[in-house]
N, C-alpha and C. Protein backbone atom coordinates (compact mmCIF):
# COMPACT_ATOMS: atom_id res chain seq x y z
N UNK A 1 112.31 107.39 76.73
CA UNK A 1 111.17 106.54 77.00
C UNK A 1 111.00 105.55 75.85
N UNK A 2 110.75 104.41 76.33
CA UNK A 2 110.22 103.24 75.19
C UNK A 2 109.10 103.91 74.66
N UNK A 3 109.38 103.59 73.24
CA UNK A 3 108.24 104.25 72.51
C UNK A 3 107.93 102.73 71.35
N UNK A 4 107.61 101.91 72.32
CA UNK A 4 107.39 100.66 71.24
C UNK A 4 105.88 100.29 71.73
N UNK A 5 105.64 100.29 70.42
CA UNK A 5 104.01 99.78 70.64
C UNK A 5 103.41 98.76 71.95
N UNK A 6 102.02 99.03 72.55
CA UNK A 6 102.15 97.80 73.64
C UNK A 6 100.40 97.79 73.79
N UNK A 7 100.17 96.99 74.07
CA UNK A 7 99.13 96.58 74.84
C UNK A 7 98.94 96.71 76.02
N UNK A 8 97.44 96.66 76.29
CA UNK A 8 96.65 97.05 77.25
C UNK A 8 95.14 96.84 77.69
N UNK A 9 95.01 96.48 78.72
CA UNK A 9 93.53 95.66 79.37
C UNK A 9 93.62 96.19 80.43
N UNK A 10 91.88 96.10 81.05
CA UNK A 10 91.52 96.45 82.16
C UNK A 10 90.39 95.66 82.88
N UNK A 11 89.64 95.32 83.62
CA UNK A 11 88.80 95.03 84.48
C UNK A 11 88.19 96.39 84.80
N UNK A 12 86.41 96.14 84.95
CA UNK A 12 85.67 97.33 85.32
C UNK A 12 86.06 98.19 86.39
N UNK A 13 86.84 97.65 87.31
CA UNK A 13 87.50 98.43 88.55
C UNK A 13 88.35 99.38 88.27
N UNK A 14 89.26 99.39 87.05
CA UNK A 14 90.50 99.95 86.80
C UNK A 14 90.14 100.47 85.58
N UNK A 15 89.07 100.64 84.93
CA UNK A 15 88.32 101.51 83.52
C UNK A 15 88.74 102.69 83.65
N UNK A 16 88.78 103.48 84.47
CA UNK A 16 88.75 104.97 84.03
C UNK A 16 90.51 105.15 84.23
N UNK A 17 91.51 104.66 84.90
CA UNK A 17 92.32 104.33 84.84
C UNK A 17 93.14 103.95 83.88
N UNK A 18 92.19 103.05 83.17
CA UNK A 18 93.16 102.65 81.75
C UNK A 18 92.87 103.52 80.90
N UNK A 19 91.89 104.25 80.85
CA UNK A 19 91.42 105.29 79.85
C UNK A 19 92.65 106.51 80.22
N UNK A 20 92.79 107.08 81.35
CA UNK A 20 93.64 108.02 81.59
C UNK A 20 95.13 107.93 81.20
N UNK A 21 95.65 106.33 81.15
CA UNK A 21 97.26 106.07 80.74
C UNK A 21 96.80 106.36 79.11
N UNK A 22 95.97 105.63 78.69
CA UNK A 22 96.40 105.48 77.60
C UNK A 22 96.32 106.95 76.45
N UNK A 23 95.38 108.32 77.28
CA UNK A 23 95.72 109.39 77.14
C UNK A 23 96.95 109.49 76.92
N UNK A 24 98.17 109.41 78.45
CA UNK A 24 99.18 109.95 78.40
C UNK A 24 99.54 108.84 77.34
N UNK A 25 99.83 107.94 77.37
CA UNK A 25 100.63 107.12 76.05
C UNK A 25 100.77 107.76 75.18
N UNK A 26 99.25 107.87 74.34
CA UNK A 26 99.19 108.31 73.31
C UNK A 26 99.85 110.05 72.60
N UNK A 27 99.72 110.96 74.04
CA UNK A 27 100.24 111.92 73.86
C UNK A 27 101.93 111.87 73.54
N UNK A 28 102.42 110.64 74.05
CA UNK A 28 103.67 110.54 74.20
C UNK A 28 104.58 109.94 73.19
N UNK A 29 103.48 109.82 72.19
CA UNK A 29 103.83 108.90 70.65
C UNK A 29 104.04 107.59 70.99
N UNK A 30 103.16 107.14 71.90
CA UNK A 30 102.92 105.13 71.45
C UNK A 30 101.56 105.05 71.48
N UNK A 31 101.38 104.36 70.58
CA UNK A 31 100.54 103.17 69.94
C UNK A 31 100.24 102.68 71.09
N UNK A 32 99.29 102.22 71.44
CA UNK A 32 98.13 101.90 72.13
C UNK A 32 97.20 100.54 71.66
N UNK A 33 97.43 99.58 72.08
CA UNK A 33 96.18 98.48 71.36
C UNK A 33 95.16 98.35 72.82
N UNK A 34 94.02 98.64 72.72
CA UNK A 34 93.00 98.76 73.94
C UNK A 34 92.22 96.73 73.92
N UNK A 35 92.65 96.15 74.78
CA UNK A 35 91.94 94.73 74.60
C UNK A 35 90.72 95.19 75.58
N UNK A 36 90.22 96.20 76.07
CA UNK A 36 89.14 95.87 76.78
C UNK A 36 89.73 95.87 78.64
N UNK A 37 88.81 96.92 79.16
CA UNK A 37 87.41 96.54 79.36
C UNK A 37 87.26 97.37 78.50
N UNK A 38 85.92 98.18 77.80
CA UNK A 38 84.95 99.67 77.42
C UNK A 38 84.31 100.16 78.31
N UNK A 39 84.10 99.74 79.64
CA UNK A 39 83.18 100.36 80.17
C UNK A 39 83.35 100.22 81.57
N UNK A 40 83.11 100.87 82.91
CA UNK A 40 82.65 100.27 84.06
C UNK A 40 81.73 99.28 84.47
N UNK A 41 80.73 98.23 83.21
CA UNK A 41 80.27 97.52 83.62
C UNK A 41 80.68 96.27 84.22
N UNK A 42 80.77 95.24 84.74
CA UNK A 42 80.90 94.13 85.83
C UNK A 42 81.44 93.27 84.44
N UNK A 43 83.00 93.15 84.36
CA UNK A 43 83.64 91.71 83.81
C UNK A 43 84.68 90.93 84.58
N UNK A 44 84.77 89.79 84.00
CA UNK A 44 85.86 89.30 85.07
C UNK A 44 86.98 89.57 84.25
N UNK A 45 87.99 90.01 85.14
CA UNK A 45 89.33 90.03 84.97
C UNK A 45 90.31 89.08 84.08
N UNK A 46 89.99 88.03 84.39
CA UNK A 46 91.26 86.75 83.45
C UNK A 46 90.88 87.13 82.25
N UNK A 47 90.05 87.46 81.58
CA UNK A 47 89.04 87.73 79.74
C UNK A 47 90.39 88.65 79.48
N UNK A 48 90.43 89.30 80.20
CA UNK A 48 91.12 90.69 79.86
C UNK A 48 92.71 90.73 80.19
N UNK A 49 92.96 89.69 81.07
CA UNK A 49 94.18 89.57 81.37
C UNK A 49 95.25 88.50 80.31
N UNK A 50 94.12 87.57 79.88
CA UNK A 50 94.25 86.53 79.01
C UNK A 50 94.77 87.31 77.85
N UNK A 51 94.00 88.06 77.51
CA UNK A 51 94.24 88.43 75.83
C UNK A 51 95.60 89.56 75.65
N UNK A 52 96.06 90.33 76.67
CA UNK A 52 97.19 91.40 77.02
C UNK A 52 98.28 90.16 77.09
N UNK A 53 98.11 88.97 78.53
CA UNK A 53 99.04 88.02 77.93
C UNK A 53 99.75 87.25 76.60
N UNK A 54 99.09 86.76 76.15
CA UNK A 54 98.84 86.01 75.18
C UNK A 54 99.63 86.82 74.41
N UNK A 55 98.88 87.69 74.12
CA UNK A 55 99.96 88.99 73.11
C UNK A 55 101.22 89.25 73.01
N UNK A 56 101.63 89.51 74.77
CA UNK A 56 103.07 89.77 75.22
C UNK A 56 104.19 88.37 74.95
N UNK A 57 103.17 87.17 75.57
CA UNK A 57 103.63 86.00 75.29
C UNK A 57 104.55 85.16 74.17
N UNK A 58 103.31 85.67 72.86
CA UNK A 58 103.38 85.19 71.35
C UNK A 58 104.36 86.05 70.73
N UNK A 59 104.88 87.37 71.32
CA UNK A 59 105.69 88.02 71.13
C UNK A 59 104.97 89.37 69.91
N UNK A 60 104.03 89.16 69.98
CA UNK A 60 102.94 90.17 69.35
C UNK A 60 103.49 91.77 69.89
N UNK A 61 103.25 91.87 70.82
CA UNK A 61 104.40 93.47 71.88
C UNK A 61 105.02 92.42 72.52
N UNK A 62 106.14 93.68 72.96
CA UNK A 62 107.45 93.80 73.53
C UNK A 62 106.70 93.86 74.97
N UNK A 63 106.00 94.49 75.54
CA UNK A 63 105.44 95.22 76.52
C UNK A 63 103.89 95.33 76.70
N UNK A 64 103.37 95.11 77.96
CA UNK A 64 101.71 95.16 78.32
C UNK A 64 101.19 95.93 79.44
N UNK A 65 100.60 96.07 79.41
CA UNK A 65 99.96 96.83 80.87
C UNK A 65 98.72 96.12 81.14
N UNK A 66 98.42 96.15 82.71
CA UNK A 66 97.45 95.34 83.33
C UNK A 66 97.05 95.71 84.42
N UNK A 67 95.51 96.21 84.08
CA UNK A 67 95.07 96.97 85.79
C UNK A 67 93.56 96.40 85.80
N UNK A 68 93.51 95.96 87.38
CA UNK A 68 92.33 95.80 87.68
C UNK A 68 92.43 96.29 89.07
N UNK A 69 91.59 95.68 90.03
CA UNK A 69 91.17 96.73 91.16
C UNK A 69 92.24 96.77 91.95
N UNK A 70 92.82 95.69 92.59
CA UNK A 70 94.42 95.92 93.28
C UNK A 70 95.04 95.17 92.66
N UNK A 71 95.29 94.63 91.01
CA UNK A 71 96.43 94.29 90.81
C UNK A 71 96.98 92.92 90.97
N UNK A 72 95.95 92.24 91.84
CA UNK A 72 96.71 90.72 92.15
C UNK A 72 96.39 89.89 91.48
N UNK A 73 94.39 90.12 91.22
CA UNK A 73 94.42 89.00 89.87
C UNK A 73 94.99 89.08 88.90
N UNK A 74 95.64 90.06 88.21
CA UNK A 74 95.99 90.13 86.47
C UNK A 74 97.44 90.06 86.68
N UNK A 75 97.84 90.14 87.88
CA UNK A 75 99.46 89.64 87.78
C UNK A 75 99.29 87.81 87.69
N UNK A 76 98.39 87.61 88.41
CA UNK A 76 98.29 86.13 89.02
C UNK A 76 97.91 85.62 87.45
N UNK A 77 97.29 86.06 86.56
CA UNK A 77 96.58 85.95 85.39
C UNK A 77 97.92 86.14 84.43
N UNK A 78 98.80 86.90 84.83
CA UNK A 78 99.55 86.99 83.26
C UNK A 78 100.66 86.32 83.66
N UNK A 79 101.25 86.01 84.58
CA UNK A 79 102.49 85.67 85.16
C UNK A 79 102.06 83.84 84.69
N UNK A 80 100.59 83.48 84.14
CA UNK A 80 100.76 81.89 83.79
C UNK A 80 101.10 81.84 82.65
N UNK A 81 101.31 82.71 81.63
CA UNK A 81 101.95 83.11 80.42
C UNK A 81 103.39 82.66 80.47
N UNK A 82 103.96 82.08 79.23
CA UNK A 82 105.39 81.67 79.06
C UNK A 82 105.82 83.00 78.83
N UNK A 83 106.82 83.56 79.06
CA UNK A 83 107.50 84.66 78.35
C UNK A 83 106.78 85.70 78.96
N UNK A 84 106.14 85.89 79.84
CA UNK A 84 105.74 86.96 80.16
C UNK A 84 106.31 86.81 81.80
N UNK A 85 107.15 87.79 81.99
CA UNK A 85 107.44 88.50 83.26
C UNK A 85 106.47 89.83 83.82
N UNK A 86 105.33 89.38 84.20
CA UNK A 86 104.62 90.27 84.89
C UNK A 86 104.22 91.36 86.48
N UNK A 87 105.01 92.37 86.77
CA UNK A 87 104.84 92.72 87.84
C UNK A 87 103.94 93.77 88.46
N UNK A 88 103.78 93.32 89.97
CA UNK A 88 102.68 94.22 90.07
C UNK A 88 103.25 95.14 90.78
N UNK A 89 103.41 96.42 90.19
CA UNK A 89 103.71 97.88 90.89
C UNK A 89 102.85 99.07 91.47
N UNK A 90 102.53 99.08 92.47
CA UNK A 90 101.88 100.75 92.88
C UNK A 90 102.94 101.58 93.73
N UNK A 91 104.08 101.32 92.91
CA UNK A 91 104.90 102.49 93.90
C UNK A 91 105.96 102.26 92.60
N UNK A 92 106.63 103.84 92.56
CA UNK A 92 107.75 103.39 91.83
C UNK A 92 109.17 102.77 91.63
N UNK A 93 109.36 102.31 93.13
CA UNK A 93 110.55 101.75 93.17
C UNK A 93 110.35 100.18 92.70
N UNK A 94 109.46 99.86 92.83
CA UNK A 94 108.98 98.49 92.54
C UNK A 94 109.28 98.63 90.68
N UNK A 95 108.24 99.41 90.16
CA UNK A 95 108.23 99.62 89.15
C UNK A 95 109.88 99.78 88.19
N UNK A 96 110.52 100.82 88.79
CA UNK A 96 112.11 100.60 88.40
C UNK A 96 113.00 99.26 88.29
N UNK A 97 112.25 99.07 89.32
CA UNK A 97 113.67 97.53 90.04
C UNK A 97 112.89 96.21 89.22
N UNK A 98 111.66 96.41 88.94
CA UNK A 98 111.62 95.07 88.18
C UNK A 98 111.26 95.27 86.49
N UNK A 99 112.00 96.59 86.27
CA UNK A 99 112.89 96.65 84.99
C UNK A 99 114.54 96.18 85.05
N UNK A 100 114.58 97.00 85.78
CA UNK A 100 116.49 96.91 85.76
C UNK A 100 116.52 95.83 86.20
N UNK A 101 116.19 94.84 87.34
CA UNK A 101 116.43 93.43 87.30
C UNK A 101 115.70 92.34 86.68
N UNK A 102 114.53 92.84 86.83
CA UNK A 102 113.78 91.85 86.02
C UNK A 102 113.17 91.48 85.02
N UNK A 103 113.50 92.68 83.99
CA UNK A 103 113.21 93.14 82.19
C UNK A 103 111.87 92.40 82.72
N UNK A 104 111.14 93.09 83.89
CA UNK A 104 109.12 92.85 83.24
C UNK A 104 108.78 93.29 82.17
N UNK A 105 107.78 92.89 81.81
CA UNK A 105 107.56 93.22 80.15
C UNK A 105 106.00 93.34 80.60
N UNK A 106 105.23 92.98 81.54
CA UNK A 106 103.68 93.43 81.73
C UNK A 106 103.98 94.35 82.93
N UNK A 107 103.68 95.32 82.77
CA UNK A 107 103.24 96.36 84.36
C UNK A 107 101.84 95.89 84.49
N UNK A 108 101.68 95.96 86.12
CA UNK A 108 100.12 95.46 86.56
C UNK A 108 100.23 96.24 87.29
N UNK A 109 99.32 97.25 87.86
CA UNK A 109 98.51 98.06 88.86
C UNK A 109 97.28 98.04 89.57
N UNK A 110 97.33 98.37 90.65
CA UNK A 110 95.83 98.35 91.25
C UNK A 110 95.17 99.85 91.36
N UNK A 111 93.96 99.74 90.36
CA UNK A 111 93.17 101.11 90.44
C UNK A 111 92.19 101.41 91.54
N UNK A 112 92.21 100.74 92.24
CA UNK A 112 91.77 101.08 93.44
C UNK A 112 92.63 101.04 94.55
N UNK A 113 94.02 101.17 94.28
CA UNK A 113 95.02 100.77 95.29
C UNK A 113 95.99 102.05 95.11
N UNK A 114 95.96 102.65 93.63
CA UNK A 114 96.42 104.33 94.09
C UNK A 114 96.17 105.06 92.80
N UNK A 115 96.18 106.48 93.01
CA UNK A 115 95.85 107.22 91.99
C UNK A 115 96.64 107.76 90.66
N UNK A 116 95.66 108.18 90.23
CA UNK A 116 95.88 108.60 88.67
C UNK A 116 97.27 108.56 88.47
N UNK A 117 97.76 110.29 89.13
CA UNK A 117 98.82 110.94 89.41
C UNK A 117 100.28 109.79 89.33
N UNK A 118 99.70 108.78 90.07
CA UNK A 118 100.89 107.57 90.45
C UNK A 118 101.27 106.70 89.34
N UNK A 119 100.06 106.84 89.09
CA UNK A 119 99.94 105.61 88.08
C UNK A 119 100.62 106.13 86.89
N UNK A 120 100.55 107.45 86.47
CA UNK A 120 101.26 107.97 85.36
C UNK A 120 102.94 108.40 85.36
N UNK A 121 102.86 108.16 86.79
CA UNK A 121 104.86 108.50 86.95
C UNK A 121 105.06 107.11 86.89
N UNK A 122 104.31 105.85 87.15
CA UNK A 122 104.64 104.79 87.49
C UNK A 122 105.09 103.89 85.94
N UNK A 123 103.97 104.81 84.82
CA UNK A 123 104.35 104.07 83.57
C UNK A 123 105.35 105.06 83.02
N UNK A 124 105.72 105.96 83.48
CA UNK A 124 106.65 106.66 82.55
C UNK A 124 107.80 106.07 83.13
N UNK A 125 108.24 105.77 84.31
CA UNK A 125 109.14 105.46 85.29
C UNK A 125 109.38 103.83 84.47
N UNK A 126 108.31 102.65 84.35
CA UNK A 126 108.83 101.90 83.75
C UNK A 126 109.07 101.44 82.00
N UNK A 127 108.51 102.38 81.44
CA UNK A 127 109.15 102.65 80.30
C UNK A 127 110.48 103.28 79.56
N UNK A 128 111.31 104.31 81.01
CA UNK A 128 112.28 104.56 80.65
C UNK A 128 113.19 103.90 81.50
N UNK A 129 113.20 102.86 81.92
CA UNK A 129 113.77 101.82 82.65
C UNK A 129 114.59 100.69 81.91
N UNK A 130 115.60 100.42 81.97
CA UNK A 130 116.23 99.78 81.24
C UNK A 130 116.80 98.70 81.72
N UNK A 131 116.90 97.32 81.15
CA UNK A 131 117.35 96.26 82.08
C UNK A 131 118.81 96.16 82.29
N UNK A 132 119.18 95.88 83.10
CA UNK A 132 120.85 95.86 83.14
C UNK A 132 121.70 94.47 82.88
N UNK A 133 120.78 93.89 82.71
CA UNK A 133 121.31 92.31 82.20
C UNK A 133 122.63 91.92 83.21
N UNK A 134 123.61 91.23 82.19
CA UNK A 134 124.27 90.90 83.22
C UNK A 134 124.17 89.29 84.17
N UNK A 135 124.21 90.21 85.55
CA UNK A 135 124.02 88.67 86.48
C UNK A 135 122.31 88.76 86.63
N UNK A 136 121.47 89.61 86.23
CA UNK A 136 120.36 89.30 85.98
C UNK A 136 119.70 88.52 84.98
N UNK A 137 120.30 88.62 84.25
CA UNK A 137 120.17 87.56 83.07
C UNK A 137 120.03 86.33 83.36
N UNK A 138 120.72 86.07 83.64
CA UNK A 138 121.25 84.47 84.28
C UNK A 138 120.21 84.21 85.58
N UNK A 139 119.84 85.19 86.08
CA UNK A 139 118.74 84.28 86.98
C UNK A 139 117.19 84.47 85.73
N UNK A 140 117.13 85.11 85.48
CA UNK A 140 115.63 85.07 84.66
C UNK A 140 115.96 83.84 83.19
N UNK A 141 117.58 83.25 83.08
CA UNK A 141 116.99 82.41 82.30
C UNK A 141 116.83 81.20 82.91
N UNK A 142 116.90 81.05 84.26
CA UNK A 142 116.89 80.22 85.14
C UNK A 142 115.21 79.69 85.29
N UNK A 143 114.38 80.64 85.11
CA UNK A 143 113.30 80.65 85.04
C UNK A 143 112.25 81.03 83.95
N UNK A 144 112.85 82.09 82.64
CA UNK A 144 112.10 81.55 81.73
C UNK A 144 111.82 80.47 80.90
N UNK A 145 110.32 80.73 80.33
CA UNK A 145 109.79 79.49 79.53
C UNK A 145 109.30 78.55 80.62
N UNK A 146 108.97 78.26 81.32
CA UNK A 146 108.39 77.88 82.64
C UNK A 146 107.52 76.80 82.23
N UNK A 147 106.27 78.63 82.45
CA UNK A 147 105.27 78.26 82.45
C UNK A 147 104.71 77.92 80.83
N UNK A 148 103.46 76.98 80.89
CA UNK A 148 102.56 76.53 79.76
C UNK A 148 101.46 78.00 80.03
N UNK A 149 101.17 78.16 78.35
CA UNK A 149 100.37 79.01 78.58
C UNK A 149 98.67 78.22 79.12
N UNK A 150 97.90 79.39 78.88
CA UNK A 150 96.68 78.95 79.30
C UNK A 150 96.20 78.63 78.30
């Protein structure tokens, strides 16, 4: 398992969620940087998606995580990031395949789109995932550096 430090944000929808990975993380010997949410109270999502980007972006981590209620805003939110390949997984084949082809570097989930249980095979699943480069390479440099950040 990647055991390289990473970041991590949430939206009030996906709070108790991010609290539960970053349990297992931490049990698992990584480092943990929490950007927020703290609480189930009512924030918007981009605050939180912004600052996990930005991070991954600037090359601050290697790796981010991103959950809000299903997952579409904070992909939609980090994917405007240069350098950030962000995908949104609630299943693990997704999660595998856009390591091995697509060296994502943000996992995004929806915490209201599946449980705990999933969510924790889903980050172990893409942390010990490895990219296979190759003829994948060559299409992701086809397309990195893209985008302007926000």
């Amino acid at each position: 398992m990647n055991k390289s430090p990473l970041v991590i944000g949430s939206d009030h929808a996906a709070y108790q969620l991010k609290e539960k990975i970053k349990i297992f993380l931490v049990e698992n010997g990584i480092v943990v940087e929490d950007m927020g949410a703290q609480s189930e109270s009512s924030v918007d999502y981009p605050d939180y998606g912004i600052k996990v980007a930005s991070l991954v972006s600037a090359g601050k981590f290697d790796r981010g995580i991103l959950l809000c209620g299903t997952g579409l805003g904070m992909s939609m939110v980090a994917n405007r990031f240069s350098n950030v390949r962000a995908a949104l997984c609630n299943d693990l084949f997704s999660a595998i395949m856009s390591r091995r082809h697509n060296n994502s570097n943000v996992l995004v989930m929806g915490g209201r789109v599946i449980g705990d249980v999933l969510a924790i095979e889903i980050v172990k699943a893409w942390l010990e995932t490895q990219f296979e480069g190759g003829r994948h390479q060559a299409r992701l440099d086809k397309f990195n550096g893209m985008g302007k950040n926000v």
